[in-house]
N, C-alpha and C. Protein backbone atom coordinates (compact mmCIF):
# COMPACT_ATOMS: atom_id res chain seq x y z
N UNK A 1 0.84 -1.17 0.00
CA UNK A 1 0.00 0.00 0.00
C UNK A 1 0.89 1.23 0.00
N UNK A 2 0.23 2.05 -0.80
CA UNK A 2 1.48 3.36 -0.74
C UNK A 2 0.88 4.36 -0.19
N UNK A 3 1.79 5.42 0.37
CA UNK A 3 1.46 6.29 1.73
C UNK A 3 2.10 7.44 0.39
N UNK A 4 0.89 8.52 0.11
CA UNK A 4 0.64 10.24 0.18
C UNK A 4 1.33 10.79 0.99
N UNK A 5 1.91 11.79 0.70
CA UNK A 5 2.27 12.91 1.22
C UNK A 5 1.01 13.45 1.50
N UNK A 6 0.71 14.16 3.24
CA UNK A 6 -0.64 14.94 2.73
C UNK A 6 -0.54 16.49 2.46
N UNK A 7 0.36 16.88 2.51
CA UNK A 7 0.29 18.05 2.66
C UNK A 7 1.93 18.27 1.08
N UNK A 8 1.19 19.05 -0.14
CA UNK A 8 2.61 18.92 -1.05
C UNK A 8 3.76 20.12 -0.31
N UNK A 9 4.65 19.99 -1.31
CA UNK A 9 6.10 20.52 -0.94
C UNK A 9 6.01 22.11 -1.14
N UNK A 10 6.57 22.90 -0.16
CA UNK A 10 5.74 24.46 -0.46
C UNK A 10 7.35 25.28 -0.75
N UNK A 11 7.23 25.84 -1.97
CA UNK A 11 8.89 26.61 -2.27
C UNK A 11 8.92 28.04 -1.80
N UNK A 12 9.58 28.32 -2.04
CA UNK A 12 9.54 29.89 -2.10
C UNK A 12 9.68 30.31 -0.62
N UNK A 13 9.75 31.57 0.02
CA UNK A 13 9.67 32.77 1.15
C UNK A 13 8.96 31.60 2.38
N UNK A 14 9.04 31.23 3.51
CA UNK A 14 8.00 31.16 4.30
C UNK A 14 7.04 32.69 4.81
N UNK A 15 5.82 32.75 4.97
CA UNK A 15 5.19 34.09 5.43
C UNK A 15 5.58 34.32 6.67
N UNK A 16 5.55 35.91 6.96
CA UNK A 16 6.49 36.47 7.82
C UNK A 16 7.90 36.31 8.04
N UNK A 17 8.58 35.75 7.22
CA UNK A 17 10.04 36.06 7.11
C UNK A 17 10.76 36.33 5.82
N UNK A 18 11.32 37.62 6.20
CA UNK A 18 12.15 38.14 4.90
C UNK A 18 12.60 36.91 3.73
N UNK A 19 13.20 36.82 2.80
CA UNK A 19 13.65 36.52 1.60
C UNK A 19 15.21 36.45 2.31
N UNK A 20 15.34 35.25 1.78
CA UNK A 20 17.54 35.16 2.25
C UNK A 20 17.78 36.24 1.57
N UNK A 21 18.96 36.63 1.43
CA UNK A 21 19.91 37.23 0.29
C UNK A 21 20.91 36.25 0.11
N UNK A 22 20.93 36.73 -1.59
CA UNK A 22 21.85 36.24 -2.33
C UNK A 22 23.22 35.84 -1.83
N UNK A 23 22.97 34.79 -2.39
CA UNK A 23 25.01 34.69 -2.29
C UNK A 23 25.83 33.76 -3.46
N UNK A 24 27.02 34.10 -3.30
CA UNK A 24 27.87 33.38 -4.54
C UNK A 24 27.80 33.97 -5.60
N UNK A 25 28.00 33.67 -7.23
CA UNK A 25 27.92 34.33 -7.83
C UNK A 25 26.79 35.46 -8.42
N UNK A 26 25.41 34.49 -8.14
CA UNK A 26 24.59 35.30 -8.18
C UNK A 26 24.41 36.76 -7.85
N UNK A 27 24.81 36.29 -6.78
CA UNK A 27 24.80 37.87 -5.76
C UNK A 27 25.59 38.97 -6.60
N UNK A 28 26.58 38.72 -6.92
CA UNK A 28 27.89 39.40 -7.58
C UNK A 28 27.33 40.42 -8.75
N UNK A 29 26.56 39.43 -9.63
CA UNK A 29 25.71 39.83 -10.88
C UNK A 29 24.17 40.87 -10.78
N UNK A 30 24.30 40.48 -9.37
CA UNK A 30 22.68 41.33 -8.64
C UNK A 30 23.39 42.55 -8.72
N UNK A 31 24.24 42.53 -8.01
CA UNK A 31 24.92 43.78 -7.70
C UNK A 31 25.70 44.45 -8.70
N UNK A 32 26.06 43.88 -9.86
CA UNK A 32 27.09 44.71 -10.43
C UNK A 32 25.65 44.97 -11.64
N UNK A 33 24.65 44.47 -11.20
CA UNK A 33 23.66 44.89 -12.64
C UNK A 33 22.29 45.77 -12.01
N UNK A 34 22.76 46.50 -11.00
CA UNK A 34 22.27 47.70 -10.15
C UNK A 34 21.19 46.99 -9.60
N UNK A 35 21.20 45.67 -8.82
CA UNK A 35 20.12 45.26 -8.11
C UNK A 35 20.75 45.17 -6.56
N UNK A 36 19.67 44.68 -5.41
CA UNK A 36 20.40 44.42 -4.11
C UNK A 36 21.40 44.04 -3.57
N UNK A 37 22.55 44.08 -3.25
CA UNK A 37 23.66 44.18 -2.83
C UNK A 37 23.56 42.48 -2.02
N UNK A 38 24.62 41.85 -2.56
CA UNK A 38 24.32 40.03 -1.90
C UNK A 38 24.68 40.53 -0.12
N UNK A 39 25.27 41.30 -0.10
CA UNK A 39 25.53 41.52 1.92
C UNK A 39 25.12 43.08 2.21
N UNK A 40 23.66 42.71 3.39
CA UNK A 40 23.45 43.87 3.96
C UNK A 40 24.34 44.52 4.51
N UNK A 41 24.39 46.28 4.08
CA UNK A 41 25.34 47.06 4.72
C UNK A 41 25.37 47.39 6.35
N UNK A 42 26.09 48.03 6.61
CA UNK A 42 26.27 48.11 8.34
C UNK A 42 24.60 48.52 8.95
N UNK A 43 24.64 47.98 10.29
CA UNK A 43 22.96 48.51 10.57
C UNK A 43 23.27 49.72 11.44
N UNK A 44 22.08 50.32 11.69
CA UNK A 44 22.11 51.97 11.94
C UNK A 44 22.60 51.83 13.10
N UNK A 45 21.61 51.20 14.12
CA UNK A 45 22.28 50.96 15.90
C UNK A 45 22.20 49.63 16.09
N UNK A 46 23.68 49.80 16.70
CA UNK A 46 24.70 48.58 17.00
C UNK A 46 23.42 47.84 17.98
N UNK A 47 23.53 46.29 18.41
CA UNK A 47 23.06 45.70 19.28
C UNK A 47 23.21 45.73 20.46
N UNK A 48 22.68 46.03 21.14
CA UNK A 48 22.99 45.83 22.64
C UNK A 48 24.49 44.94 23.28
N UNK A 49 24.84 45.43 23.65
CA UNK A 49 26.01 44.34 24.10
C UNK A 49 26.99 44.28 23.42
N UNK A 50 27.18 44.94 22.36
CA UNK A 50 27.71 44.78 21.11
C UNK A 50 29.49 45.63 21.13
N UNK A 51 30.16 44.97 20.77
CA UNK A 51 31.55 45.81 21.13
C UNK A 51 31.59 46.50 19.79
N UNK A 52 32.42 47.57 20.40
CA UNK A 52 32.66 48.74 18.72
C UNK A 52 33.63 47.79 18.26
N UNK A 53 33.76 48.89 16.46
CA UNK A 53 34.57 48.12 15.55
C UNK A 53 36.07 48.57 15.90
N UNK A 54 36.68 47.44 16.03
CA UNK A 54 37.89 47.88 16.42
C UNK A 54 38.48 47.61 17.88
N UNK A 55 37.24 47.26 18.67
CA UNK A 55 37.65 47.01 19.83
C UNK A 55 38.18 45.54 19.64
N UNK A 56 39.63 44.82 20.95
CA UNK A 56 39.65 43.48 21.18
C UNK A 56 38.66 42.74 21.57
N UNK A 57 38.57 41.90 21.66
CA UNK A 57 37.64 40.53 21.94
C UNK A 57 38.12 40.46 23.68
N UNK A 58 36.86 40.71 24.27
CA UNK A 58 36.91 40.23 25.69
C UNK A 58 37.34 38.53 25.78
N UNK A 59 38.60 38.14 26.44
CA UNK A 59 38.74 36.91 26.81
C UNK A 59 38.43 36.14 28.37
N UNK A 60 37.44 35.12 27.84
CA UNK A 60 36.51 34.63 29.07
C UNK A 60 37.35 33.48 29.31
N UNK A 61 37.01 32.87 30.56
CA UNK A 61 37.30 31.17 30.84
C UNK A 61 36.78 30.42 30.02
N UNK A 62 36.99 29.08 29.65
CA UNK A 62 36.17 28.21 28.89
C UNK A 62 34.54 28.07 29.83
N UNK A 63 33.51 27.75 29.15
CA UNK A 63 32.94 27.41 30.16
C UNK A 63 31.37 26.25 29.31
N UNK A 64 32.70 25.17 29.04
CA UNK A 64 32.03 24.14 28.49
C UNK A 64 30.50 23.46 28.98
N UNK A 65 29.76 22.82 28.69
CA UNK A 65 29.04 21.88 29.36
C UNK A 65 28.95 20.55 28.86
N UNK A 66 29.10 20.07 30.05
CA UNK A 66 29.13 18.47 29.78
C UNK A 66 28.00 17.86 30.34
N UNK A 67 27.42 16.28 29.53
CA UNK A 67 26.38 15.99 29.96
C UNK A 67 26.84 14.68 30.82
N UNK A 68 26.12 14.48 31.92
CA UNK A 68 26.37 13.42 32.88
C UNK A 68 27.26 12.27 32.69
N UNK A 69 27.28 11.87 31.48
CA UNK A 69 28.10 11.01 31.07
C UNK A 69 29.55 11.61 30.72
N UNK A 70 29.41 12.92 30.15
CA UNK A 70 30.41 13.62 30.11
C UNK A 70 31.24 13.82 31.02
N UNK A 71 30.56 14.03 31.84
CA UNK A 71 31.24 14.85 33.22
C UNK A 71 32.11 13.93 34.12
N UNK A 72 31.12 12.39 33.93
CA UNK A 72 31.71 11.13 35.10
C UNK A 72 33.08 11.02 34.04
N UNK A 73 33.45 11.24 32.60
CA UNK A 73 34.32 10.45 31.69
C UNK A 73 35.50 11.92 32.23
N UNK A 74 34.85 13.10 32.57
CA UNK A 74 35.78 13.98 32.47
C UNK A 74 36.52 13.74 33.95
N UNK A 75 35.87 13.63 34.79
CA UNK A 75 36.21 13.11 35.88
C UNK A 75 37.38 12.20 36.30
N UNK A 76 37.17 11.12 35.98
CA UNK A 76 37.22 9.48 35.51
C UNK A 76 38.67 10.16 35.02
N UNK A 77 38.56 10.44 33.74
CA UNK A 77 40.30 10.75 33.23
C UNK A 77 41.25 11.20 33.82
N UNK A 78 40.65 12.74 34.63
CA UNK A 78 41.44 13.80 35.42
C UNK A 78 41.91 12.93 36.63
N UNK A 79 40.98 12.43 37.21
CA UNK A 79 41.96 11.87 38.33
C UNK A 79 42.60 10.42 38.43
N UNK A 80 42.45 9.71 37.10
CA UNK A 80 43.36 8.90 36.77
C UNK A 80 44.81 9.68 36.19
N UNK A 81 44.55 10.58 35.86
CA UNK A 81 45.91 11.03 35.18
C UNK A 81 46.66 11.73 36.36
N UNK A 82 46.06 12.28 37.39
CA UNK A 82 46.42 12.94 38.57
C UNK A 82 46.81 11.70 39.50
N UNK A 83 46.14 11.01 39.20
CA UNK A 83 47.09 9.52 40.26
C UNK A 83 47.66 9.38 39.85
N UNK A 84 48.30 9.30 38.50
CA UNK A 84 49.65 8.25 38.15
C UNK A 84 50.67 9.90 37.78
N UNK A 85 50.31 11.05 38.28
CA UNK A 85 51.09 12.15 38.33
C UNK A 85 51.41 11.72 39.62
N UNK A 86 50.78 11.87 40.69
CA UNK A 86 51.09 12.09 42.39
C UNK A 86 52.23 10.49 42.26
N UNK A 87 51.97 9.62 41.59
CA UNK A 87 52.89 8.33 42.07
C UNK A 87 54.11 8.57 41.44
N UNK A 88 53.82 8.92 40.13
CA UNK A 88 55.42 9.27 39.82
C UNK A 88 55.92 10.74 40.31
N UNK A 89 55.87 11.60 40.39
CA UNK A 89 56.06 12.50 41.50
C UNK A 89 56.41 12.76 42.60
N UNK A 90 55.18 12.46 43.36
CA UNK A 90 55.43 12.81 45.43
C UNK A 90 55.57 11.34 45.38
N UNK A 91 55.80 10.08 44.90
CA UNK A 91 55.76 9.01 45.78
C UNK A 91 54.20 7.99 46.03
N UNK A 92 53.06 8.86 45.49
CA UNK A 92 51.95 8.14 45.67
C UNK A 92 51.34 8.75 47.02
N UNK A 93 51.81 10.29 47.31
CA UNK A 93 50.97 10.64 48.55
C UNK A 93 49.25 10.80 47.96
N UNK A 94 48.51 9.78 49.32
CA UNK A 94 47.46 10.15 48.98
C UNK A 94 46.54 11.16 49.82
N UNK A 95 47.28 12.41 50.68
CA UNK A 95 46.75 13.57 50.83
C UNK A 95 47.13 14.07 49.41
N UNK A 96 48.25 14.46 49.07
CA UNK A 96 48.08 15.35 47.77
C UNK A 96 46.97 14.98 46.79
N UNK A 97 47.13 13.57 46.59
CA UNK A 97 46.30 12.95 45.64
C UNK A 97 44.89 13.87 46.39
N UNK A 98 44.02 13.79 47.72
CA UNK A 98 42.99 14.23 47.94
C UNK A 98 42.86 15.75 47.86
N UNK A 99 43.91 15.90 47.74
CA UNK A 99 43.82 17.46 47.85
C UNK A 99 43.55 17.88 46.30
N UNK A 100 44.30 17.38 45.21
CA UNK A 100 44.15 17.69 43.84
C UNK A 100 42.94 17.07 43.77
N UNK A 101 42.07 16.58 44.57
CA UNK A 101 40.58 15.84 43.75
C UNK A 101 39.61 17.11 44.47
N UNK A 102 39.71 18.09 45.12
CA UNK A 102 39.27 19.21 45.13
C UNK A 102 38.41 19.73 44.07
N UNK A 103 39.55 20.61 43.52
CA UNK A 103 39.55 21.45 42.19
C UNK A 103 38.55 20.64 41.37
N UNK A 104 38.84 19.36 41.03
CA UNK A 104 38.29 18.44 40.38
C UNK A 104 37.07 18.31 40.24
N UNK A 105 36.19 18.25 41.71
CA UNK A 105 35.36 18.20 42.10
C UNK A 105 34.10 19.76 41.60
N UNK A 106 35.00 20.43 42.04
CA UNK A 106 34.66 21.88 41.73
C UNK A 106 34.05 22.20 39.74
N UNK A 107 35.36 21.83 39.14
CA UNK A 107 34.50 21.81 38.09
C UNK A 107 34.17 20.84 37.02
N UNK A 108 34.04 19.72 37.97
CA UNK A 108 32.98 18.63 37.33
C UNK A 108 31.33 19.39 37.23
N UNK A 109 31.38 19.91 39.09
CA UNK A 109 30.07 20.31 38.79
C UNK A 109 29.51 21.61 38.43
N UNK A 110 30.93 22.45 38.21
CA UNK A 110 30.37 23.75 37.70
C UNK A 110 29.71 23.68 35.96
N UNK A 111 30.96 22.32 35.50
CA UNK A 111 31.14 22.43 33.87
C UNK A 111 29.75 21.80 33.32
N UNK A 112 28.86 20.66 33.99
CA UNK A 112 28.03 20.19 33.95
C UNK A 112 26.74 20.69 33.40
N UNK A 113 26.50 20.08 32.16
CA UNK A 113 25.08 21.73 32.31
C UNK A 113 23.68 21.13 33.27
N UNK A 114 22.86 21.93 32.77
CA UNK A 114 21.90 22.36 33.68
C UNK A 114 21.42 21.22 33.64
N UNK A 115 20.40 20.39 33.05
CA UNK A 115 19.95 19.08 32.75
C UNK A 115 20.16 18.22 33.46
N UNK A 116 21.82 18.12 33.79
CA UNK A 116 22.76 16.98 34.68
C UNK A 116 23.42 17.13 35.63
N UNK A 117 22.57 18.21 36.44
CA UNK A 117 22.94 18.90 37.37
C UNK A 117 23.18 17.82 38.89
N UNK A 118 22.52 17.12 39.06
CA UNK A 118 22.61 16.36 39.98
C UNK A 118 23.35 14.82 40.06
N UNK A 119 23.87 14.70 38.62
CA UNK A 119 24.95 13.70 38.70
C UNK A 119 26.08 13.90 39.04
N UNK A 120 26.67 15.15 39.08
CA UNK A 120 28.22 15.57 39.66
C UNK A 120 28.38 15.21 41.41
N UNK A 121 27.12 15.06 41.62
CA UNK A 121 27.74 14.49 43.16
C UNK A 121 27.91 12.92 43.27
N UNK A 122 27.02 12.47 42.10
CA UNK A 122 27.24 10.80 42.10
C UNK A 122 28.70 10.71 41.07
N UNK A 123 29.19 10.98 40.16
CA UNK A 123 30.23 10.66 39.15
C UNK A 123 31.75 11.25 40.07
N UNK A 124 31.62 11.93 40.77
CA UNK A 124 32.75 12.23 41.31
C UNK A 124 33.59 11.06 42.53
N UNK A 125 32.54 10.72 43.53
CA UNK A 125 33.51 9.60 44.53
C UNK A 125 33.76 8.09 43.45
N UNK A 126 33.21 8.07 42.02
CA UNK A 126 33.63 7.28 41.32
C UNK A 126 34.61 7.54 40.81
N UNK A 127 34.86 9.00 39.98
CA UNK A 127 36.21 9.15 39.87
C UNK A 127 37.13 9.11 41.02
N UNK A 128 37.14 9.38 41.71
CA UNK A 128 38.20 9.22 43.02
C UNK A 128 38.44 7.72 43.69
N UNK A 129 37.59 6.84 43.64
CA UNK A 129 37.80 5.35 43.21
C UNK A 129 38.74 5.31 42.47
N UNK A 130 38.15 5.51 41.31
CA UNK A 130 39.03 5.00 39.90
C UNK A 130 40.58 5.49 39.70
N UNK A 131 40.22 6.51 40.23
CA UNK A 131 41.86 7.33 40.17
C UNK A 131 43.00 7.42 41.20
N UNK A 132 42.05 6.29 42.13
CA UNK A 132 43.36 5.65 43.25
C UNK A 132 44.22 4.60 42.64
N UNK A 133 43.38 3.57 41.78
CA UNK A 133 44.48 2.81 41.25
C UNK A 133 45.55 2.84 41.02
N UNK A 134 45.89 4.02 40.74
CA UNK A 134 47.28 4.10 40.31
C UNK A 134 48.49 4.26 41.64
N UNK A 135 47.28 5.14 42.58
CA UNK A 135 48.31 5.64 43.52
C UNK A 135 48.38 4.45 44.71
N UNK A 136 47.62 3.24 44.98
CA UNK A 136 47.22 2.44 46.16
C UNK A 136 48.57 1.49 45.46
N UNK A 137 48.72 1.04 46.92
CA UNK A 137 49.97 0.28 47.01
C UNK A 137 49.41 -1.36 47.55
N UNK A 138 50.17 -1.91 46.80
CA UNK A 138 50.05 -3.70 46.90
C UNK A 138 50.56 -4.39 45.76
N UNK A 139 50.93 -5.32 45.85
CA UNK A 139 51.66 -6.59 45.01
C UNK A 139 50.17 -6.99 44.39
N UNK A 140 50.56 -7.38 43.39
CA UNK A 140 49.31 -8.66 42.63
C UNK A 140 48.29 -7.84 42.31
N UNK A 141 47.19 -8.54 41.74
CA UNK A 141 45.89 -7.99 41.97
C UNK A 141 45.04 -7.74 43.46
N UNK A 142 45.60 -8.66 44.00
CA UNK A 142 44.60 -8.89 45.89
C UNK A 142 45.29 -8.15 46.35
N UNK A 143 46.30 -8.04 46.45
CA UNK A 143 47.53 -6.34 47.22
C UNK A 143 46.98 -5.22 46.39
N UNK A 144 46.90 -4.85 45.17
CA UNK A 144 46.60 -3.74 44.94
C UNK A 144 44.93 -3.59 45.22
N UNK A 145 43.78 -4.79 45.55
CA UNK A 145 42.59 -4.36 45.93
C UNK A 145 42.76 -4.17 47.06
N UNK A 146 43.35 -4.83 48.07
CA UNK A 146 43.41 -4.21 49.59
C UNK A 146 43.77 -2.45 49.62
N UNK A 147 45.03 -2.17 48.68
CA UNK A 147 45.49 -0.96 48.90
C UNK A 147 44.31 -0.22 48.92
N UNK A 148 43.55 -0.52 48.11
CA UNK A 148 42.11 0.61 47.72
C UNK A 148 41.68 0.78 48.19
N UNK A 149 41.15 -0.35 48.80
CA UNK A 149 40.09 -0.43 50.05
C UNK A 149 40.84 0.79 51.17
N UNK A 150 41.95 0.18 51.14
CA UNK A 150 42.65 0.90 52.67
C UNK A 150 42.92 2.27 52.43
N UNK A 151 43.06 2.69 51.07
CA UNK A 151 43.15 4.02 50.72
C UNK A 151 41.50 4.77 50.58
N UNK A 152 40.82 3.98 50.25
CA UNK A 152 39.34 4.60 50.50
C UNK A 152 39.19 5.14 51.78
N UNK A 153 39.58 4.02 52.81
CA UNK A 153 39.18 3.73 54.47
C UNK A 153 39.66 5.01 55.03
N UNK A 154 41.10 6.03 54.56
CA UNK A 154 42.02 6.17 55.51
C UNK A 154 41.45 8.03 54.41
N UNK A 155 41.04 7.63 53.40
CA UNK A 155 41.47 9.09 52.72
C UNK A 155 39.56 9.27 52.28
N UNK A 156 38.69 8.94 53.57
CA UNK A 156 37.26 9.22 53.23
C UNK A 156 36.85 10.72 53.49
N UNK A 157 37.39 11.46 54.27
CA UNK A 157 37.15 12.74 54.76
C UNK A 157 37.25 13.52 53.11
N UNK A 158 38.75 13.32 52.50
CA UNK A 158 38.99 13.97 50.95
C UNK A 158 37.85 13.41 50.06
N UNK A 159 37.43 12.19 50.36
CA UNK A 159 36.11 11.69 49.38
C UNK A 159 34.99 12.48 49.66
N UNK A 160 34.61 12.25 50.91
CA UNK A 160 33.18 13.06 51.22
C UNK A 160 33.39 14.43 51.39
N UNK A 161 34.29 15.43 51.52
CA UNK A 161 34.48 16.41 51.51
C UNK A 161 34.51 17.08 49.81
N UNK A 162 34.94 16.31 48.76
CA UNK A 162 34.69 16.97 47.47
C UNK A 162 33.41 16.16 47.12
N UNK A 163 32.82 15.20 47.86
CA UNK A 163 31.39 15.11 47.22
C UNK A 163 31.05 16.20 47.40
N UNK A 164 30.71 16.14 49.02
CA UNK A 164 29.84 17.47 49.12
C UNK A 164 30.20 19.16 48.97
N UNK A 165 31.22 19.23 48.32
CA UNK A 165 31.45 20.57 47.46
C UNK A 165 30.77 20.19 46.13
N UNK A 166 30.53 19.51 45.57
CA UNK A 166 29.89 19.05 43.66
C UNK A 166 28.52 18.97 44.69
N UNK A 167 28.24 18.61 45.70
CA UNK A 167 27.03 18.50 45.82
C UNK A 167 26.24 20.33 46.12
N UNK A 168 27.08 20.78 46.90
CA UNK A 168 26.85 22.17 47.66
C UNK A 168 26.62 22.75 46.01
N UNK A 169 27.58 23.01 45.27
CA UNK A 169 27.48 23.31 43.77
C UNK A 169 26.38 23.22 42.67
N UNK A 170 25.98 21.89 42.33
CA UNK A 170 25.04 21.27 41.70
C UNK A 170 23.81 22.41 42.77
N UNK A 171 23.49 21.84 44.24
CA UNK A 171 22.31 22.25 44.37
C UNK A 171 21.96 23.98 44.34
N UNK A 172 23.39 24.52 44.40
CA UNK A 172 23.34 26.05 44.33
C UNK A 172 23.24 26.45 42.50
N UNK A 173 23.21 25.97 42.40
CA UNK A 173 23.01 26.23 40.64
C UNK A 173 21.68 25.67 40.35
N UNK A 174 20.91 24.77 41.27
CA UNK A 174 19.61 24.28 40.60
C UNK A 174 18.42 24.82 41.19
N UNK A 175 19.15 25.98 42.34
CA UNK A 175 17.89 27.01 43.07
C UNK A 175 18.55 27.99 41.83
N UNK A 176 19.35 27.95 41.55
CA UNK A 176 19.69 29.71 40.88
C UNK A 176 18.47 29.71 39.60
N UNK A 177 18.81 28.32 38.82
CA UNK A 177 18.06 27.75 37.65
C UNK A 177 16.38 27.96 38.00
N UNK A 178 15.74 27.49 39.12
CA UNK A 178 14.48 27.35 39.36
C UNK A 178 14.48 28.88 39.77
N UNK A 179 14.70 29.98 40.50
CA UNK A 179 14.42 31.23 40.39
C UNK A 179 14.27 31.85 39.37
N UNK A 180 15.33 31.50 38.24
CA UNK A 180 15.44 32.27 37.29
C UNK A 180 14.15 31.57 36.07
N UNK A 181 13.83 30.32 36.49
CA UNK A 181 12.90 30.23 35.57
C UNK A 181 11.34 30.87 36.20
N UNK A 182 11.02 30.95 37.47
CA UNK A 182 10.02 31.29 37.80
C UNK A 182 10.25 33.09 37.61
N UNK A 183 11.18 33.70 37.74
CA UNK A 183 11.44 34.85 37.13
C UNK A 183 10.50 35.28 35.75
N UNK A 184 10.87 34.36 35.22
CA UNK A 184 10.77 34.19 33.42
C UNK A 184 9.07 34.24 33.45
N UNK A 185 8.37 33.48 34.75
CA UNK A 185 7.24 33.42 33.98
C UNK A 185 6.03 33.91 34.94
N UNK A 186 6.51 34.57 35.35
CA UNK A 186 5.90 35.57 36.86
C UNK A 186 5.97 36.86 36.21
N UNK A 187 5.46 37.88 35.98
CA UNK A 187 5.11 39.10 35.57
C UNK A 187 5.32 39.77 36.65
N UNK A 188 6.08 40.97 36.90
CA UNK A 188 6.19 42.07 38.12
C UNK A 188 5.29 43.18 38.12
């Protein structure tokens, strides 16, 4: 059985919005044969916000967003690569190691966008798991799982202390988010 289109194919302008302008050669020929110019000229007043011509480019921080899965992988890397820094380095201290999972912590859940706001407190004591491996000490596989364990046991204050900074974070960004949307739809 064959399936109609119901509605045919519509060309031209959609209503209420201008006509593109030209471009490529066309344009060239518009213009050199006294018709519309393929690029609108400068507009009268600048946009709001808008830097003059000539000014530098304000330089910002990055300020990526990553989605939950993002964030645990961004995680996950940083402090695997920060463990096997602290071991070849300091020796495998695992205060430093807790101390560099700080920062870490910080902008897992700043970088996170809004959507996945509440996974940065779960993806983070996983990265800090994961990124002891390198630094926990033991022979074999059963020596290096004890180390973990014992490095979890001994270095939990640095675990639960950058949870709950990604957590303090996440939830201060998801009242900022819910104000600002009830803002949006509350009339003053």
């Amino acid at each position: 059985m064959e399936h109609h289109r119901m509605r045919p194919q519509q060309h031209g302008p959609r209503r209420g919005r201008p006509p593109l302008p030209s471009q490529g050669a066309q344009g060239h020929r518009e213009q050199a044969a006294g018709g519309r110019p393929a690029r609108p000229g400068p507009r009268a007043s600048p946009r709001p916000g808008a830097r003059p011509p000539g000014a530098a480019p304000l330089r910002r921080l990055p300020e990526p967003r990553l989605t939950g899965l993002g964030g645990g992988l961004f995680c996950v890397t940083v402090m695997v690569a920060l463990g096997w820094l602290v071991r070849l380095i300091l020796g495998g201290s695992l205060t430093a190691y807790g101390v560099l999972f700080l920062p870490v912590c910080v902008l897992t859940a700043a970088w996170v966008r809004r959507g996945d706001l509440l996974t940065s407190p779960v993806v983070v004591p996983i990265g800090f798991a994961v990124g002891l491996l390198p630094v926990a000490e033991g022979d074999g596989l059963g020596g290096r799982i004890m180390g973990l364990v014992t490095a979890l046991a001994t270095q939990a204050g640095w675990l639960y202390g950058g949870t709950l900074i990604a957590g303090v974070i996440a939830l201060v960004r998801r009242v900022a988010l819910v104000r600002a949307r009830r803002r949006a739809h509350v009339p003053l």
